[in-house]
C-alpha atoms as a PDB file:
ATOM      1  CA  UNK A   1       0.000   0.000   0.000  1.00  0.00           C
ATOM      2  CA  UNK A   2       1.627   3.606  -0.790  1.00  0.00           C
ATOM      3  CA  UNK A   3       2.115   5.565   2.149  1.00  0.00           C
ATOM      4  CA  UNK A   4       0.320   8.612   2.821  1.00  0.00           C
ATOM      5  CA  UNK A   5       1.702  12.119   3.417  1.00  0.00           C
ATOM      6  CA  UNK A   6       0.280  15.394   4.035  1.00  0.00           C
ATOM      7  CA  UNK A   7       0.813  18.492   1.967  1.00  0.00           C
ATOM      8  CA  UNK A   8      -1.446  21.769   2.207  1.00  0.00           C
ATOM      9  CA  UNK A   9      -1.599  22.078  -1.390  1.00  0.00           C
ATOM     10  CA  UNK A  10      -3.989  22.489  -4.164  1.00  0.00           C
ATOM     11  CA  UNK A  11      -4.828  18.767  -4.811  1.00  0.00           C
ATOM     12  CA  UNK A  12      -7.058  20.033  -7.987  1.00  0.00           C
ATOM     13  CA  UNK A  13      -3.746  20.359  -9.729  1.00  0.00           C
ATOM     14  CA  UNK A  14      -2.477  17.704 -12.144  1.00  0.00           C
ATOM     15  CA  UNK A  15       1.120  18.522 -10.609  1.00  0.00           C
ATOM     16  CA  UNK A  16       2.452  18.495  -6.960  1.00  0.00           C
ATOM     17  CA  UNK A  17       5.121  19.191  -5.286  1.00  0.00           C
ATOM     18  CA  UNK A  18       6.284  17.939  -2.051  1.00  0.00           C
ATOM     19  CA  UNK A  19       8.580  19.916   0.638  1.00  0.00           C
ATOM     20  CA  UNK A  20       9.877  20.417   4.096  1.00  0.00           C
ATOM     21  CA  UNK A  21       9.596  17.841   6.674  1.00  0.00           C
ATOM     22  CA  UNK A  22       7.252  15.426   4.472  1.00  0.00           C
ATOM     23  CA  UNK A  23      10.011  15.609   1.787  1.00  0.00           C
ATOM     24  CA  UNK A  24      12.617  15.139   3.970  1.00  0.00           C
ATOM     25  CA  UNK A  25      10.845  11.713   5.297  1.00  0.00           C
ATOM     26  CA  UNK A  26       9.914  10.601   2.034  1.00  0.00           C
ATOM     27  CA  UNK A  27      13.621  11.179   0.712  1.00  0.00           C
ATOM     28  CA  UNK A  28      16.140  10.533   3.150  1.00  0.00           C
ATOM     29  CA  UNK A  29      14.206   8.206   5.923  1.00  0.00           C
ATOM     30  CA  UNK A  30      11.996   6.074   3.392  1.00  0.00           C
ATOM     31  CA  UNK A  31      14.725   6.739   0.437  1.00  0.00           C
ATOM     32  CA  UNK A  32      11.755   6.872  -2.310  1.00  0.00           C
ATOM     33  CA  UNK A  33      12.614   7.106  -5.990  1.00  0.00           C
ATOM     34  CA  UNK A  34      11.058   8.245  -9.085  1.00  0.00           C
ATOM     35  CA  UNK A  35       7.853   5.659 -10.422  1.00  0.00           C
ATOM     36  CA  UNK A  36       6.859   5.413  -6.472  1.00  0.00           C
ATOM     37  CA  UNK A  37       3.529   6.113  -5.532  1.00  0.00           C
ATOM     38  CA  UNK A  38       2.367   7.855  -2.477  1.00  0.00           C
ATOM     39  CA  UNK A  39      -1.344   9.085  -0.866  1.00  0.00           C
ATOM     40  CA  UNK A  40      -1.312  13.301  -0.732  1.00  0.00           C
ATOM     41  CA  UNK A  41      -4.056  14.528   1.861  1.00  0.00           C
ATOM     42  CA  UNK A  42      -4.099  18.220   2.217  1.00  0.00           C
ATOM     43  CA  UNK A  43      -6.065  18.053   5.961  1.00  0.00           C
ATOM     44  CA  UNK A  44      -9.795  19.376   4.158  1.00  0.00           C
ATOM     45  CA  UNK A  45     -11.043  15.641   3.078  1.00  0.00           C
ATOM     46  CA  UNK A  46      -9.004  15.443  -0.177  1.00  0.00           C
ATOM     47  CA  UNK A  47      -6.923  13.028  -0.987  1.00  0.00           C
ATOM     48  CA  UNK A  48      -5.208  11.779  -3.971  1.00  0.00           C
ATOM     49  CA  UNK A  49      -2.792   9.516  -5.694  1.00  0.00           C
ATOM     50  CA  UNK A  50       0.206  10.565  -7.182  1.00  0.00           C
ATOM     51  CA  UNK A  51       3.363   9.039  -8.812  1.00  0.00           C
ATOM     52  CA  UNK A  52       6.881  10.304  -7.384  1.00  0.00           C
ATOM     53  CA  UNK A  53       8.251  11.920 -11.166  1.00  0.00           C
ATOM     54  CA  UNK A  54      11.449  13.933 -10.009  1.00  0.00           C
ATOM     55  CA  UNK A  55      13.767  14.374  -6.476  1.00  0.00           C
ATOM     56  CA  UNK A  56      15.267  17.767  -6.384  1.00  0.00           C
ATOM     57  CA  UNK A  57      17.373  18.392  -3.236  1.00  0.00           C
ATOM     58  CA  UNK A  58      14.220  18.666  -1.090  1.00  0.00           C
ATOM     59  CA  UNK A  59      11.399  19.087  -3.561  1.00  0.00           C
ATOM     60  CA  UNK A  60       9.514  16.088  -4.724  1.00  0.00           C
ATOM     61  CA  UNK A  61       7.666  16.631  -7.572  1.00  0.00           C
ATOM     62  CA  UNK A  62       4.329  14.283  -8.055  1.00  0.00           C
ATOM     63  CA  UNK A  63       2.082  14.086 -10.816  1.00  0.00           C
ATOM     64  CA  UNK A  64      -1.572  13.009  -9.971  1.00  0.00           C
ATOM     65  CA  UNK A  65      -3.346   9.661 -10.766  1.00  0.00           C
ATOM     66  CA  UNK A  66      -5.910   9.379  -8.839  1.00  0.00           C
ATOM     67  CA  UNK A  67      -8.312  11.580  -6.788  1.00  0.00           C
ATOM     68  CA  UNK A  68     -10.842  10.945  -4.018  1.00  0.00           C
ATOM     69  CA  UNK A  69     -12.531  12.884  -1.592  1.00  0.00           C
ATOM     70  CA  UNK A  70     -14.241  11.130   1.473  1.00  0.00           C
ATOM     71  CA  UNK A  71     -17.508  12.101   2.890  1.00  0.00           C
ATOM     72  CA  UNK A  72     -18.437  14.192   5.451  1.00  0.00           C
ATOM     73  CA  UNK A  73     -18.340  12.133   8.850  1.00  0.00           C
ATOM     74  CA  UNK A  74     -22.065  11.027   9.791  1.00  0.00           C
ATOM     75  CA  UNK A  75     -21.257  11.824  13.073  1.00  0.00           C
ATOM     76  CA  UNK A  76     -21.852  15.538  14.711  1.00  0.00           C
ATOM     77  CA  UNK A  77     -18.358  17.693  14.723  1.00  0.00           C
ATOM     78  CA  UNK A  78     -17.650  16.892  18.941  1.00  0.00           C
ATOM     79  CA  UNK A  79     -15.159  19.387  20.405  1.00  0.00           C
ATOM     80  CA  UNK A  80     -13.219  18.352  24.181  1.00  0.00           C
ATOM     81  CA  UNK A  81     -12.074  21.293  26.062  1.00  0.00           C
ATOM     82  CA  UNK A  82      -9.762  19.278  28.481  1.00  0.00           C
ATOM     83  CA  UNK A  83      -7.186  20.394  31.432  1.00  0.00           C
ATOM     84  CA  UNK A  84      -3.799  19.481  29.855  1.00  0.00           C
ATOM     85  CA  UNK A  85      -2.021  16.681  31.864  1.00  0.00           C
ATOM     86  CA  UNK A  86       1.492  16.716  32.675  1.00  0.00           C
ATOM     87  CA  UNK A  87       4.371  15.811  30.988  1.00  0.00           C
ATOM     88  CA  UNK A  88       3.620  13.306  27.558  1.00  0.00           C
ATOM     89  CA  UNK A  89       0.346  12.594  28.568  1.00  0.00           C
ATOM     90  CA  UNK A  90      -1.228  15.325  26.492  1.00  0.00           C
ATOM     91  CA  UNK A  91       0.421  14.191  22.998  1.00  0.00           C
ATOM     92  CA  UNK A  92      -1.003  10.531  24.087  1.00  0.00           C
ATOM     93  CA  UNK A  93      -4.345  12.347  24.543  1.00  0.00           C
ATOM     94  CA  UNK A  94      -4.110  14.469  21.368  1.00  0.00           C
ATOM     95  CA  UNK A  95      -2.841  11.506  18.828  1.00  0.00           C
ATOM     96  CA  UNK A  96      -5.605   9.196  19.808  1.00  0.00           C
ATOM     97  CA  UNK A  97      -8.445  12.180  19.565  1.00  0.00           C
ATOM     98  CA  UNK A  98      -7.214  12.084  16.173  1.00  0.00           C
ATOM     99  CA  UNK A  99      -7.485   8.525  15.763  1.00  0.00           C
ATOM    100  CA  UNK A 100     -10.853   8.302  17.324  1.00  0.00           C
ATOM    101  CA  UNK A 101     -12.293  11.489  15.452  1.00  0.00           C
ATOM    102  CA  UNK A 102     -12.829  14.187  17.689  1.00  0.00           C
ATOM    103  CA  UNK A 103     -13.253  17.712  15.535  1.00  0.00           C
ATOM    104  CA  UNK A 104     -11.881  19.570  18.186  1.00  0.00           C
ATOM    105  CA  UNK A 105      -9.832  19.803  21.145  1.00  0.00           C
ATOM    106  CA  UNK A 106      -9.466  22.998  23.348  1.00  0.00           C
ATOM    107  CA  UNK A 107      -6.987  23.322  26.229  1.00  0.00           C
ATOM    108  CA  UNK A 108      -8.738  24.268  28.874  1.00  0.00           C
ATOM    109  CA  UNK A 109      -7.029  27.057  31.870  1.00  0.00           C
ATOM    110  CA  UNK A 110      -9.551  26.528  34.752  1.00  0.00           C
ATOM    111  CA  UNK A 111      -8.941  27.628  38.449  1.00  0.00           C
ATOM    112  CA  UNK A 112      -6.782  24.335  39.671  1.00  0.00           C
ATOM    113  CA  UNK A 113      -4.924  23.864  36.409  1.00  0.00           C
ATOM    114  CA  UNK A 114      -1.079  23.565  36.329  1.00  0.00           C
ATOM    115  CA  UNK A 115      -0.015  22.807  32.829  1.00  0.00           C
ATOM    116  CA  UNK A 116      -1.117  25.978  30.155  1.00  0.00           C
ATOM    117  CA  UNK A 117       1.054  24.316  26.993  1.00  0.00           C
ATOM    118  CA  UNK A 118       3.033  27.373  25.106  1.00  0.00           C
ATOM    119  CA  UNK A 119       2.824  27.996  22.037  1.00  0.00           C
ATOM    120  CA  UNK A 120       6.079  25.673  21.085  1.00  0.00           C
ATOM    121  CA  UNK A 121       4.025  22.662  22.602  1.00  0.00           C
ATOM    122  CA  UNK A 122       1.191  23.387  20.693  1.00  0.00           C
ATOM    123  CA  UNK A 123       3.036  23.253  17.464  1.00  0.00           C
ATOM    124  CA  UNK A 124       4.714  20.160  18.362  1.00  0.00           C
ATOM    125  CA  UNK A 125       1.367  18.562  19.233  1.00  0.00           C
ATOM    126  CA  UNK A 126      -0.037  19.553  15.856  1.00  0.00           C
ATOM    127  CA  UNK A 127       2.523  17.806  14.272  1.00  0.00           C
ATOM    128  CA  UNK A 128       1.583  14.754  16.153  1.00  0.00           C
ATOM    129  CA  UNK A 129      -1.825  15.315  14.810  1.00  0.00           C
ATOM    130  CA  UNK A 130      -0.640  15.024  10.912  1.00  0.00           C
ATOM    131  CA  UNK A 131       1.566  11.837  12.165  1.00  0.00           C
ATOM    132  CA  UNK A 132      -1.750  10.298  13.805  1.00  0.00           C
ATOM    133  CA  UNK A 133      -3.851  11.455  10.789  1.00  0.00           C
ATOM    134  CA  UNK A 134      -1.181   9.748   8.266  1.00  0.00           C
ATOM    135  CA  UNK A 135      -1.387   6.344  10.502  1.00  0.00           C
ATOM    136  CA  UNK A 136      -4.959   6.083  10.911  1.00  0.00           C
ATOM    137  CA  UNK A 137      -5.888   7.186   7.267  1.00  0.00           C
ATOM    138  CA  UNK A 138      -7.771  10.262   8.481  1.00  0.00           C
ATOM    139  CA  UNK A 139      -7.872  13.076   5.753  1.00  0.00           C
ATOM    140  CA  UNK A 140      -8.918  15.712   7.786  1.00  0.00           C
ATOM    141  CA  UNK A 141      -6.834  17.420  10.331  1.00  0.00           C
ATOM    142  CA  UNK A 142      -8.296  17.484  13.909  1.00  0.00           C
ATOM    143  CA  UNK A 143      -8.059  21.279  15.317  1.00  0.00           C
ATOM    144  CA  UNK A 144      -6.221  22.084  18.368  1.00  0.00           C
ATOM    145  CA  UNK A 145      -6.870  25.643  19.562  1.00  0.00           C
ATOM    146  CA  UNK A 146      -5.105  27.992  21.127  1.00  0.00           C
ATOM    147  CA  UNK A 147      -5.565  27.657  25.573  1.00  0.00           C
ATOM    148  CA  UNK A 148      -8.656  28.944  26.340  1.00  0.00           C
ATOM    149  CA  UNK A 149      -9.180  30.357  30.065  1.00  0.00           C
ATOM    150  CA  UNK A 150     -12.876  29.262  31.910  1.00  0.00           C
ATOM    151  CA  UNK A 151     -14.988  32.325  31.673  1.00  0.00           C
ATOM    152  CA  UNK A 152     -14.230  32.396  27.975  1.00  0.00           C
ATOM    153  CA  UNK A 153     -15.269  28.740  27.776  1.00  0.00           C
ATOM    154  CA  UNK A 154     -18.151  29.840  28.822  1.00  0.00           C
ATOM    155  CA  UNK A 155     -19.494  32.617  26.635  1.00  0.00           C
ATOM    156  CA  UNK A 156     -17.615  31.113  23.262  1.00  0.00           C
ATOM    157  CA  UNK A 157     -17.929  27.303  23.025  1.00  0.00           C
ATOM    158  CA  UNK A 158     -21.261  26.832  24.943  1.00  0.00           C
ATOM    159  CA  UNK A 159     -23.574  28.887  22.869  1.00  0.00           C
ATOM    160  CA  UNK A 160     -25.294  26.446  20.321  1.00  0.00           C
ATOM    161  CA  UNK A 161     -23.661  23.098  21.726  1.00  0.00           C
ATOM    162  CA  UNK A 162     -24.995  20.359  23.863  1.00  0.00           C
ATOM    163  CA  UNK A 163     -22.596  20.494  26.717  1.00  0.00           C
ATOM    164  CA  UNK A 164     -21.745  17.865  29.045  1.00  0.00           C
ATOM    165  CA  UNK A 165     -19.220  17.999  31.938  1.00  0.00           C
ATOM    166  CA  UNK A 166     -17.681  15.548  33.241  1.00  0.00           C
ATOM    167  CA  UNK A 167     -18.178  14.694  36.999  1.00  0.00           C
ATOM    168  CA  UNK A 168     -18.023  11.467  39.047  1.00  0.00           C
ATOM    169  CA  UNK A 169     -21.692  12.361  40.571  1.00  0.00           C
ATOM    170  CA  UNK A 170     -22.725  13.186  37.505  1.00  0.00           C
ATOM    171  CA  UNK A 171     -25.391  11.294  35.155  1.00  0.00           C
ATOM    172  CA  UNK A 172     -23.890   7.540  34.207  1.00  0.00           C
ATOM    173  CA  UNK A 173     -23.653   7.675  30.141  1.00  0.00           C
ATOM    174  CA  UNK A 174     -23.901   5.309  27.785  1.00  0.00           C
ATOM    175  CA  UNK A 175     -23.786   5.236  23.624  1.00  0.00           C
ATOM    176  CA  UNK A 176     -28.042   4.927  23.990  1.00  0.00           C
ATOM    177  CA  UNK A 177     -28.175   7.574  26.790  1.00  0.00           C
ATOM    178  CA  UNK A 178     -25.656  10.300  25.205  1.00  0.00           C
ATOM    179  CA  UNK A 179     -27.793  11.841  22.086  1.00  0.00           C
ATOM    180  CA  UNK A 180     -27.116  14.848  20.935  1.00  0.00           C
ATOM    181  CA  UNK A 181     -28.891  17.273  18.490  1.00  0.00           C
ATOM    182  CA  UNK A 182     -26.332  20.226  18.606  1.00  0.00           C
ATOM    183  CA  UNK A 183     -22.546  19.859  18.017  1.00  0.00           C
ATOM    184  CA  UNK A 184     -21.607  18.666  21.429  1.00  0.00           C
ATOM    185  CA  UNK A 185     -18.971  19.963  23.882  1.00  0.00           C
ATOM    186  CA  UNK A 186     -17.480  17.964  26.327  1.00  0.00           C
ATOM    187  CA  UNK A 187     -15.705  19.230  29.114  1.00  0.00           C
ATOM    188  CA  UNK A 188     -12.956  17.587  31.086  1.00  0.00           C
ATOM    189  CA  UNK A 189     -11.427  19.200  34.458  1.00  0.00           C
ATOM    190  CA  UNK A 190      -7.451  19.191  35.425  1.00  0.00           C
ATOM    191  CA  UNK A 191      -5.952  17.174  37.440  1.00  0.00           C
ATOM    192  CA  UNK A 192      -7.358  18.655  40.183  1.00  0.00           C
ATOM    193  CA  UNK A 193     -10.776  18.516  39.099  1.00  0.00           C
ATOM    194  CA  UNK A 194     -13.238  21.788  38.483  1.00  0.00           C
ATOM    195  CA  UNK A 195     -14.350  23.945  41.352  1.00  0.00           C
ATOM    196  CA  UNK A 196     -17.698  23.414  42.642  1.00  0.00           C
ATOM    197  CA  UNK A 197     -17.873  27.107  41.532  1.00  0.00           C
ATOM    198  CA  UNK A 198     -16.991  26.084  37.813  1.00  0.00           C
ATOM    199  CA  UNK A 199     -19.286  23.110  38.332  1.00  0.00           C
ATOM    200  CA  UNK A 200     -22.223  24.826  38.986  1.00  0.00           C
ATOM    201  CA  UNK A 201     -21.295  27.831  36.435  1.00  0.00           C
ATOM    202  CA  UNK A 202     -21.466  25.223  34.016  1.00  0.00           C
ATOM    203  CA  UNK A 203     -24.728  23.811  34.545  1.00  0.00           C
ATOM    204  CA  UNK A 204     -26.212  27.317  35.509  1.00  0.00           C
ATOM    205  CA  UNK A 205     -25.105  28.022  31.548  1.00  0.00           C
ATOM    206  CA  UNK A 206     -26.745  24.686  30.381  1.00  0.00           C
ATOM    207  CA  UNK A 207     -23.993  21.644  30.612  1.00  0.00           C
ATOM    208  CA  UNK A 208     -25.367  18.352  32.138  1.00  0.00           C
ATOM    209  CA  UNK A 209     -23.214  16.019  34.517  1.00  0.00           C
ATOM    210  CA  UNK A 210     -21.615  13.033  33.198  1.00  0.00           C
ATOM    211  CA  UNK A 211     -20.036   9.971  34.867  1.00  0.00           C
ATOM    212  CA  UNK A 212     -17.755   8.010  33.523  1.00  0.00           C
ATOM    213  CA  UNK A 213     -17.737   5.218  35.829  1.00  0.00           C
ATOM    214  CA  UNK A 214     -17.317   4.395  39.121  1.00  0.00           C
ATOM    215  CA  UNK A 215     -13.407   5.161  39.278  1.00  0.00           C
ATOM    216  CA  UNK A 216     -11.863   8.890  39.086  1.00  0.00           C
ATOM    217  CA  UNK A 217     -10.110   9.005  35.402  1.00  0.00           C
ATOM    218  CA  UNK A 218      -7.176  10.739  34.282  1.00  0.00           C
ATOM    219  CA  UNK A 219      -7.969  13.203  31.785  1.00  0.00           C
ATOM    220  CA  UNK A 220      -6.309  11.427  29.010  1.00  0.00           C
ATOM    221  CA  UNK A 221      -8.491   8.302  30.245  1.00  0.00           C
ATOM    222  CA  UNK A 222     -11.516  10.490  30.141  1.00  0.00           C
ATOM    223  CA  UNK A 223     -10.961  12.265  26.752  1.00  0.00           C
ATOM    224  CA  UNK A 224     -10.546   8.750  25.363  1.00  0.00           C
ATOM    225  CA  UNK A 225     -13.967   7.474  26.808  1.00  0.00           C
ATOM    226  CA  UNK A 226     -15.584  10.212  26.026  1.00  0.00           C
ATOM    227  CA  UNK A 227     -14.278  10.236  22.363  1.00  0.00           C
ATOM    228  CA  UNK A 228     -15.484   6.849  22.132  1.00  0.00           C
ATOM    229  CA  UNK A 229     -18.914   6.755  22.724  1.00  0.00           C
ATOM    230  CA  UNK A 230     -19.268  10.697  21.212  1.00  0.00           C
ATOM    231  CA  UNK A 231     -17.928   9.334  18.214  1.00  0.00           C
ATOM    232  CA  UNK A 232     -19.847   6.385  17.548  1.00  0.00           C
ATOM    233  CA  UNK A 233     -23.566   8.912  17.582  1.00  0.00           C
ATOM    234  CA  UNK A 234     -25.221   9.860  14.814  1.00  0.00           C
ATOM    235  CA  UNK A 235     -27.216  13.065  14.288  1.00  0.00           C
END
């Protein structure tokens, strides 16, 4: 099977070319030659198939065979604004968001949080979203926004969502139980937890409780449940 690379590029055009890091991998890790083929996704839903024609220093240049474009997910866009966890644990959380599907993931600067990723992080971790995107055979890129503190949680991302927050005396969910008609939020507390301020701001401003169990869940733990039965609904 060809491998798959991304490249924000016009995929409409009959020729490609290929730079920076993606041409560096395909060059000098995977050593590639002219009359190989490789998948081009440009992280909108496009995708096509193209034939390796010429190696320049570090410009590949393609020329097209194939084109596809997948369908829009039958799922609702879900977004997780989640306390980041410490050390790796947050790249863990963000490649296998990707995996799973999530639209959407916001790090979250609440009253107990520790960890508010910089701005070197974050481009690091959207890097690991291409890598996760290129394994799993996911075309478009999952966003990761910039931090976000509480209170503008509150007035930005709740408007015109169904909003759950996670809680362990919250409302047990299940795939049958969690149905949502609006593009649903999710919200996941640091490792602390939310205050029982920010718990009951949320649900003053319309979020329901969720449990995720009986056991307390790291947040990579819970972003992962959650993703999996948000994932699987339908609208």
């Amino acid at each position: 099977m060809p491998r798959r690379f991304f490249s924000a590029v016009d995929v409409s055009a009959e020729s490609l070319e290929l730079t920076g890091r993606e041409a560096h991998h395909l060059q000098r890790v995977l050593r590639m030659q002219p009359g190989d083929s490789v998948w081009l996704f440009d992280g909108q839903g496009h995708e096509v198939l193209a034939e390796i024609v010429a190696i320049d220093r570090d410009v590949i240049r393609l020329q097209v065979v194939e084109r596809r474009e997948l369908a829009q997910s039958a799922t609702l866009p879900v977004t997780i604004a989640t306390g980041v966890p410490k050390g790796d644990r947050f790249r863990w959380l963000i490649e296998k968001a990707t995996e799973l599907g999530v639209q959407r993931i916001v790090p979250l600067v609440t009253q107990r949080s520790i960890v508010d990723p910089g701005q070197g992080k974050l481009d690091k971790l959207r890097q690991t979203i291409v890598e996760a995107c290129k394994q799993c055979g996911r075309t478009r890129l999952m966003e990761l926004t910039e931090p976000l503190s509480w209170r503008d949680c509150l007035t930005t991302e709740f408007p015109g969502r169904d909003v759950w927050i996670a809680h362990p005396h919250g409302e047990p969910v299940t795939v049958q139980s969690l149905a949502p008609t609006l593009p649903p939020l999710f919200l996941i507390g640091p490792e602390g937890g939310f205050t029982d301020a920010e718990v009951e701001e949320a649900v003053a401003a319309g979020a329901r409780r969720m449990q995720l169990g009986p056991r307390i869940l790291r947040i990579e733990t819970a972003a992962v449940a959650i993703a999996t039965l948000a994932c699987l609904q339908s609208p």
